[in-house]
PDB file of N, CA and C in Angstrom:
ATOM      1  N   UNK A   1     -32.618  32.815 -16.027  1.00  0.00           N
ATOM      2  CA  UNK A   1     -31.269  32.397 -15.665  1.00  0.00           C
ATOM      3  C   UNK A   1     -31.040  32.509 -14.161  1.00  0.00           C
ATOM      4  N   UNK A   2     -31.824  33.403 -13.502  1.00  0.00           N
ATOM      5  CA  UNK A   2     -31.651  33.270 -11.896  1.00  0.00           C
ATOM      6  C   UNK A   2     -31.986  32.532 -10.974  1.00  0.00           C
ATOM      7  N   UNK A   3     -33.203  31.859 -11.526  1.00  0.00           N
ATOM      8  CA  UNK A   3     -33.715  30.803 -10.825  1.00  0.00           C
ATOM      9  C   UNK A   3     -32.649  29.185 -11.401  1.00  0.00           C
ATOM     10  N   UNK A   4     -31.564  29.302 -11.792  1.00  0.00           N
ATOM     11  CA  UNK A   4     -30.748  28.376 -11.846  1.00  0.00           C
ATOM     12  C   UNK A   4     -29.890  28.309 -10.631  1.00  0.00           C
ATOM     13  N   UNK A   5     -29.104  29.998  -9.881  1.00  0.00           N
ATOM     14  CA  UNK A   5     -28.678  29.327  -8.958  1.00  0.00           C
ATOM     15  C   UNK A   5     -28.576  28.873  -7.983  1.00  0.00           C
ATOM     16  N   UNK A   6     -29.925  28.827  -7.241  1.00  0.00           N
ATOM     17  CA  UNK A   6     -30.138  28.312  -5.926  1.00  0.00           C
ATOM     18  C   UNK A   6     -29.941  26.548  -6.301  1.00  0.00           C
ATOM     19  N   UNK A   7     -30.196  26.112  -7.574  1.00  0.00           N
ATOM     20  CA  UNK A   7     -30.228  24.190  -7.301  1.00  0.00           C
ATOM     21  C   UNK A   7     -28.802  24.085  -7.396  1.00  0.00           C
ATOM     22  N   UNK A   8     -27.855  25.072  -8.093  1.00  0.00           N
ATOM     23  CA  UNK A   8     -26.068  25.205  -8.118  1.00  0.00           C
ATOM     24  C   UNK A   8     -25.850  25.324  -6.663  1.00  0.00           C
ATOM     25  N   UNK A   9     -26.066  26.456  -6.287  1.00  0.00           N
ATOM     26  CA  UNK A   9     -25.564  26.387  -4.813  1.00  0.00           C
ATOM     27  C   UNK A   9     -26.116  24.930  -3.618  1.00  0.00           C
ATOM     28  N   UNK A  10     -26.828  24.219  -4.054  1.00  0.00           N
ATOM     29  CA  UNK A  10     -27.585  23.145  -3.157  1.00  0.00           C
ATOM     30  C   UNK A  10     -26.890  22.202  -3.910  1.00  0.00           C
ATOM     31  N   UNK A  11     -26.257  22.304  -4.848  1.00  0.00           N
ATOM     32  CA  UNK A  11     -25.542  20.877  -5.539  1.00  0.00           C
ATOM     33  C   UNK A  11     -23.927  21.046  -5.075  1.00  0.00           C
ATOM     34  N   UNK A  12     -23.458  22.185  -4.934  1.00  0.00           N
ATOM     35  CA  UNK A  12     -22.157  22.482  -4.468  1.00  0.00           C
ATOM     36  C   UNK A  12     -21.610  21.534  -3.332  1.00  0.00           C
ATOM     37  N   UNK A  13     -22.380  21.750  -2.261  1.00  0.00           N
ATOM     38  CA  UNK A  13     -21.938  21.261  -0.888  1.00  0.00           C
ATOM     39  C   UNK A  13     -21.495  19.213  -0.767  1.00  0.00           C
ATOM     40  N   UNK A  14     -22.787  18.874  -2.387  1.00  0.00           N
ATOM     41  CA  UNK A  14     -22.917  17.641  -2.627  1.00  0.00           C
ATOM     42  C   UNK A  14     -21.819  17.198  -3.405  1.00  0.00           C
ATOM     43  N   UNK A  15     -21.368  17.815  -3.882  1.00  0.00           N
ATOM     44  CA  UNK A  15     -19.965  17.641  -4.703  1.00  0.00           C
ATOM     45  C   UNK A  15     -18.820  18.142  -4.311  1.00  0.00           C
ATOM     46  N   UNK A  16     -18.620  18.827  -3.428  1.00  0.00           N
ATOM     47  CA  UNK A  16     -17.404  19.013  -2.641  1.00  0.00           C
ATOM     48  C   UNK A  16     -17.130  17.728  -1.404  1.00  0.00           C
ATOM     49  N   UNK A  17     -18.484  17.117  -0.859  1.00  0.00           N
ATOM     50  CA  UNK A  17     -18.045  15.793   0.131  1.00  0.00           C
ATOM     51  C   UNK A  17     -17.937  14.918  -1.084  1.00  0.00           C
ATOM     52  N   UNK A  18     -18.213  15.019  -2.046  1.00  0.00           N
ATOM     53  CA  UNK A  18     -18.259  13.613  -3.243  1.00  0.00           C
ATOM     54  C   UNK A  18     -16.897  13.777  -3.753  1.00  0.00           C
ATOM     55  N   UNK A  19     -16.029  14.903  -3.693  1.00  0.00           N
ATOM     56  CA  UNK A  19     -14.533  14.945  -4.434  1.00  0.00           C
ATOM     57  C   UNK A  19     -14.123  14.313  -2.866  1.00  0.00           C
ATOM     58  N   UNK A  20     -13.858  14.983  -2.247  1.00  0.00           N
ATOM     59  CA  UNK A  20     -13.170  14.653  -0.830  1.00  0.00           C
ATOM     60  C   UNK A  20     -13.255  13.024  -0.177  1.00  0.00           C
ATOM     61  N   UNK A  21     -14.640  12.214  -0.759  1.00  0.00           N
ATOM     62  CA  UNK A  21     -14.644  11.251  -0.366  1.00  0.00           C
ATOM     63  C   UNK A  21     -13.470  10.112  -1.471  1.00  0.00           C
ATOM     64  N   UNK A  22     -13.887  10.654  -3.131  1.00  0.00           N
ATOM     65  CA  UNK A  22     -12.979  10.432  -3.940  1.00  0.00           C
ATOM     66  C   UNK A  22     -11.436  10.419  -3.244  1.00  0.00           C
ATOM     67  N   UNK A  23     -11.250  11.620  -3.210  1.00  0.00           N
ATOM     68  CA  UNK A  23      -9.809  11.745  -2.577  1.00  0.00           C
ATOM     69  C   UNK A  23      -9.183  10.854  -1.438  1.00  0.00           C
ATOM     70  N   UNK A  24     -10.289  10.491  -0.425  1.00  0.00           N
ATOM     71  CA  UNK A  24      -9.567   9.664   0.852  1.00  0.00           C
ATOM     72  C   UNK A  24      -9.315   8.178   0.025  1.00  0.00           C
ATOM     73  N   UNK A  25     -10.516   7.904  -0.557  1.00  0.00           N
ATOM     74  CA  UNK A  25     -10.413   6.702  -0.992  1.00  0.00           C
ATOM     75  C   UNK A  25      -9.413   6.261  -1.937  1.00  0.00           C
ATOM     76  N   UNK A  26      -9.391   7.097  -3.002  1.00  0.00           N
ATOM     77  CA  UNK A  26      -7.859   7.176  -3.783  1.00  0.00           C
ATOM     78  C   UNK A  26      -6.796   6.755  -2.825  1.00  0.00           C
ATOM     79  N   UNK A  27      -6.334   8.069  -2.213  1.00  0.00           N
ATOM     80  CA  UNK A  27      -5.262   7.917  -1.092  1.00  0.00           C
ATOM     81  C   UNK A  27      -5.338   6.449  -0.447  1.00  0.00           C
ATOM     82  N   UNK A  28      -6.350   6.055   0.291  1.00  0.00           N
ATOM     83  CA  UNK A  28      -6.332   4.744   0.974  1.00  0.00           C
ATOM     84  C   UNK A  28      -5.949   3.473  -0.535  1.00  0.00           C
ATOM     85  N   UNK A  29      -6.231   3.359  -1.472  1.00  0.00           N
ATOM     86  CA  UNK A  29      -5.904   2.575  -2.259  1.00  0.00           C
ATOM     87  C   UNK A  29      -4.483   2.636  -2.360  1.00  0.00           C
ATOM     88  N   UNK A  30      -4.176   4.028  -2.568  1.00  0.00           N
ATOM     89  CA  UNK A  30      -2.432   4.283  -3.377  1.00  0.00           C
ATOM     90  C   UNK A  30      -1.613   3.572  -2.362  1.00  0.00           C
ATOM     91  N   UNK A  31      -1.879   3.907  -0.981  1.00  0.00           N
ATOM     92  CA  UNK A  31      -1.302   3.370   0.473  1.00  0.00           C
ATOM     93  C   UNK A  31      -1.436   2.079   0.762  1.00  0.00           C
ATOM     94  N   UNK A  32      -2.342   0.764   0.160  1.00  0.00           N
ATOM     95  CA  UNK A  32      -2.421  -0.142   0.389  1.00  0.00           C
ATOM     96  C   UNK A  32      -1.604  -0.830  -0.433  1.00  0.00           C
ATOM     97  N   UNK A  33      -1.505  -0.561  -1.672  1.00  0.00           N
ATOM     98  CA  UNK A  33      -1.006  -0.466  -3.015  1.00  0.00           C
ATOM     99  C   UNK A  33       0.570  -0.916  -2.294  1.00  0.00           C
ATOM    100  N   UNK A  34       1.335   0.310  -2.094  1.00  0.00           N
ATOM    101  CA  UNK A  34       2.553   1.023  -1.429  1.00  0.00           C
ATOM    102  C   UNK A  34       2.782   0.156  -0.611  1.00  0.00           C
ATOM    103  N   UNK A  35       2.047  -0.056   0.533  1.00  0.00           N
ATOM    104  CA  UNK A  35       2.365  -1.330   1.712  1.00  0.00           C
ATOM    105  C   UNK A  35       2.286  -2.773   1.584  1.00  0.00           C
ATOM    106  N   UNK A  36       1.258  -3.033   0.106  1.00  0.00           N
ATOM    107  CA  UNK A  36       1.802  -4.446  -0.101  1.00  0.00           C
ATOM    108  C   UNK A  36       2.970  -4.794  -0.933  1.00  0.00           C
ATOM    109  N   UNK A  37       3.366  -3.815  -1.924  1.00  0.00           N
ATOM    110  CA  UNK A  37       4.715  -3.869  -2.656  1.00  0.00           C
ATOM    111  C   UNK A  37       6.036  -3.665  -1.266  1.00  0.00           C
ATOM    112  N   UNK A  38       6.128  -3.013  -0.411  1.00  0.00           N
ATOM    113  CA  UNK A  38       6.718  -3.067   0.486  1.00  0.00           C
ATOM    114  C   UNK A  38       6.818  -4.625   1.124  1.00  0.00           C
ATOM    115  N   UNK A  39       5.851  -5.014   2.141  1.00  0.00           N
ATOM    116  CA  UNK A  39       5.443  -6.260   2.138  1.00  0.00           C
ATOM    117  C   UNK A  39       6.162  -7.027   1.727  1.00  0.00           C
ATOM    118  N   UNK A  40       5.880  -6.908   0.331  1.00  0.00           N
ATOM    119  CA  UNK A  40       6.726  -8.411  -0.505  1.00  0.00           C
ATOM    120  C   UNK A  40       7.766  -7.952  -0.748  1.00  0.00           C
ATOM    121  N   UNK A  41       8.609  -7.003  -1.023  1.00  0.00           N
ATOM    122  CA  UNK A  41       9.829  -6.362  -1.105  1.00  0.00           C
ATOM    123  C   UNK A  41      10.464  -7.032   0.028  1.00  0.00           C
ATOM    124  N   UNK A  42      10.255  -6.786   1.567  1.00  0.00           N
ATOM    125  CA  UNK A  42      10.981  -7.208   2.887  1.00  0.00           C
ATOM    126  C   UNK A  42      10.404  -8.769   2.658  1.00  0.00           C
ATOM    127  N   UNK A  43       9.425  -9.388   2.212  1.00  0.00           N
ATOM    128  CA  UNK A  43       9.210 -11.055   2.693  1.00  0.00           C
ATOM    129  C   UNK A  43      10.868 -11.426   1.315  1.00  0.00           C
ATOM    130  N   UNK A  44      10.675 -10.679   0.273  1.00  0.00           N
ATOM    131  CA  UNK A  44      11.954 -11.338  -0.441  1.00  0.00           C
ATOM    132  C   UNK A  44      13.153 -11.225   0.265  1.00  0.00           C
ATOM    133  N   UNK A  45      13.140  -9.870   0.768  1.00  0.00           N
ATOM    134  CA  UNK A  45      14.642  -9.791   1.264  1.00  0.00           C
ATOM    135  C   UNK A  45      14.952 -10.847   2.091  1.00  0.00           C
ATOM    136  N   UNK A  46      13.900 -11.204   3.178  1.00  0.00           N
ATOM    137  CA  UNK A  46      13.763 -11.879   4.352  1.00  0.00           C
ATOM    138  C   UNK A  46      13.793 -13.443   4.042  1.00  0.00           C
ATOM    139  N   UNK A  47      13.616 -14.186   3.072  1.00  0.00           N
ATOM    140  CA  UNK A  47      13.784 -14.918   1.971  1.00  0.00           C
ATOM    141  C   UNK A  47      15.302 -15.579   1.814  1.00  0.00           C
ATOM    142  N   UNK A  48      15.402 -14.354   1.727  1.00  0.00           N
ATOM    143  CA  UNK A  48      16.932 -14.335   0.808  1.00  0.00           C
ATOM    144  C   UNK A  48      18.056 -14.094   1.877  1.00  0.00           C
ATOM    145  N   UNK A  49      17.758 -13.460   3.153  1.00  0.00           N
ATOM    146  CA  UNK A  49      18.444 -14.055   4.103  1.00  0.00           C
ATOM    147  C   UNK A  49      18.680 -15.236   4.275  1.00  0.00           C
ATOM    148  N   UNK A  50      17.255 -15.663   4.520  1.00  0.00           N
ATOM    149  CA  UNK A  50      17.143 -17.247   5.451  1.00  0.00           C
ATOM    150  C   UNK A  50      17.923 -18.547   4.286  1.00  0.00           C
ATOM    151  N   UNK A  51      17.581 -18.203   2.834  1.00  0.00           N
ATOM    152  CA  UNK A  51      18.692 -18.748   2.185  1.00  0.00           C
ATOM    153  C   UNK A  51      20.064 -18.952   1.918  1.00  0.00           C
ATOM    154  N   UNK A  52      20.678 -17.387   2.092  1.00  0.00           N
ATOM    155  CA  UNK A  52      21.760 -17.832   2.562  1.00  0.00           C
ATOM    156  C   UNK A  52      22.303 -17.909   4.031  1.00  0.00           C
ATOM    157  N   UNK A  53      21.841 -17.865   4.490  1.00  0.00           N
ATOM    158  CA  UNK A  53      22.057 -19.086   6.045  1.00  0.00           C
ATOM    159  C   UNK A  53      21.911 -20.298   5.470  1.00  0.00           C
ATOM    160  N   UNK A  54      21.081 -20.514   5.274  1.00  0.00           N
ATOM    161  CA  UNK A  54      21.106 -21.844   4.666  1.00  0.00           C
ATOM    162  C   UNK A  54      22.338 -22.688   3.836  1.00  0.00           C
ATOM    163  N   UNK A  55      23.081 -21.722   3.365  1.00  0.00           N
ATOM    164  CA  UNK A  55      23.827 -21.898   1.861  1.00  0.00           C
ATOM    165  C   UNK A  55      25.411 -21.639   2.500  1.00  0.00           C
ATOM    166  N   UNK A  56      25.347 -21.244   3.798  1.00  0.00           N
ATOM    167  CA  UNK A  56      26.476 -20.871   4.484  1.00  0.00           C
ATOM    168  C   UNK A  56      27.493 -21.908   4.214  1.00  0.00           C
ATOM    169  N   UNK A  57      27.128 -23.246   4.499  1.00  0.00           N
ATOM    170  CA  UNK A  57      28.096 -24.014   4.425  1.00  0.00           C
ATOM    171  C   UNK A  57      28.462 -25.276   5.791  1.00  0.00           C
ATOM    172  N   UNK A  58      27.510 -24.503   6.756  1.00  0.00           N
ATOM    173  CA  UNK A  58      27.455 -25.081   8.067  1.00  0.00           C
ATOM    174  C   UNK A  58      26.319 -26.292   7.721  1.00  0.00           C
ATOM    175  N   UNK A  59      26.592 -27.438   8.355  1.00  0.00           N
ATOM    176  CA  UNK A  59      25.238 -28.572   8.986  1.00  0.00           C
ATOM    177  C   UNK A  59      23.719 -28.232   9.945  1.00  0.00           C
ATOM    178  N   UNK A  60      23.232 -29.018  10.111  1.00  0.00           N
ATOM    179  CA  UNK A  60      22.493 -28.577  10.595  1.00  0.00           C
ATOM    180  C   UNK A  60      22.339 -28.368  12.327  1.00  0.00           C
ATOM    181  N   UNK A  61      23.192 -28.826  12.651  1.00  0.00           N
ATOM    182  CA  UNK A  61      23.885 -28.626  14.269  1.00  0.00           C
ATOM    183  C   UNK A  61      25.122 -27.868  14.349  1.00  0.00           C
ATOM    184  N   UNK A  62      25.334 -26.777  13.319  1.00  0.00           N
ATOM    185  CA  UNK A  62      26.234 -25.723  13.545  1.00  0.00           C
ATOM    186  C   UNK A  62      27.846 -25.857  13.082  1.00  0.00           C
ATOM    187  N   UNK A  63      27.399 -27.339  12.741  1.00  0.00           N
ATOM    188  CA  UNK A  63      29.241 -27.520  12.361  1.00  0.00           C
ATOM    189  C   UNK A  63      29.662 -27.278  10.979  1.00  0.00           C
ATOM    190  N   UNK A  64      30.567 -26.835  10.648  1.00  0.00           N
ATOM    191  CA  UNK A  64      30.985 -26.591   9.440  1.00  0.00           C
ATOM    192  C   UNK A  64      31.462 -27.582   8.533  1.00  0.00           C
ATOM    193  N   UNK A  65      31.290 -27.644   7.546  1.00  0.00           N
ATOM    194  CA  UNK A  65      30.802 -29.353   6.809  1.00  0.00           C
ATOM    195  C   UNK A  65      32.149 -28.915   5.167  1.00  0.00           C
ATOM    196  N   UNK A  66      33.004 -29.887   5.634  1.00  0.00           N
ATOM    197  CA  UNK A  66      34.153 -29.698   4.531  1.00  0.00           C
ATOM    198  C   UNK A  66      34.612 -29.500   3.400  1.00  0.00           C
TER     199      UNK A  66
END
């Protein structure tokens, strides 16, 4: 049983950068994830401005149309 833990301790170091790399990469997904729902969240809002400008009621040279 003793000669088991020297290949444990030499596998440790390999699986602590293998969680940690897990982890950034997670994180970088969840964050891309997050910033494209954002993204399209503001392109709708931004959308939905420019529509109603549009819908205002004015012409297209600023005059107000009866």
């Amino acid at each position: 049983m003793s000669g088991i833990w020297p290949y444990i301790a030499a596998l440790i170091p390999s699986a602590g950068v293998g969680f940690l790399f897990w982890l950034v990469i997670k994180n970088m997904i969840e964050g891309d994830r997050k910033e494209r729902l954002a993204h399209s969240q503001w392109d709708a809002q931004q959308a939905a401005q420019e529509s109603a400008k549009d819908n205002s009621g004015h012409s297209a040279n600023g005059e107000k149309i009866p």
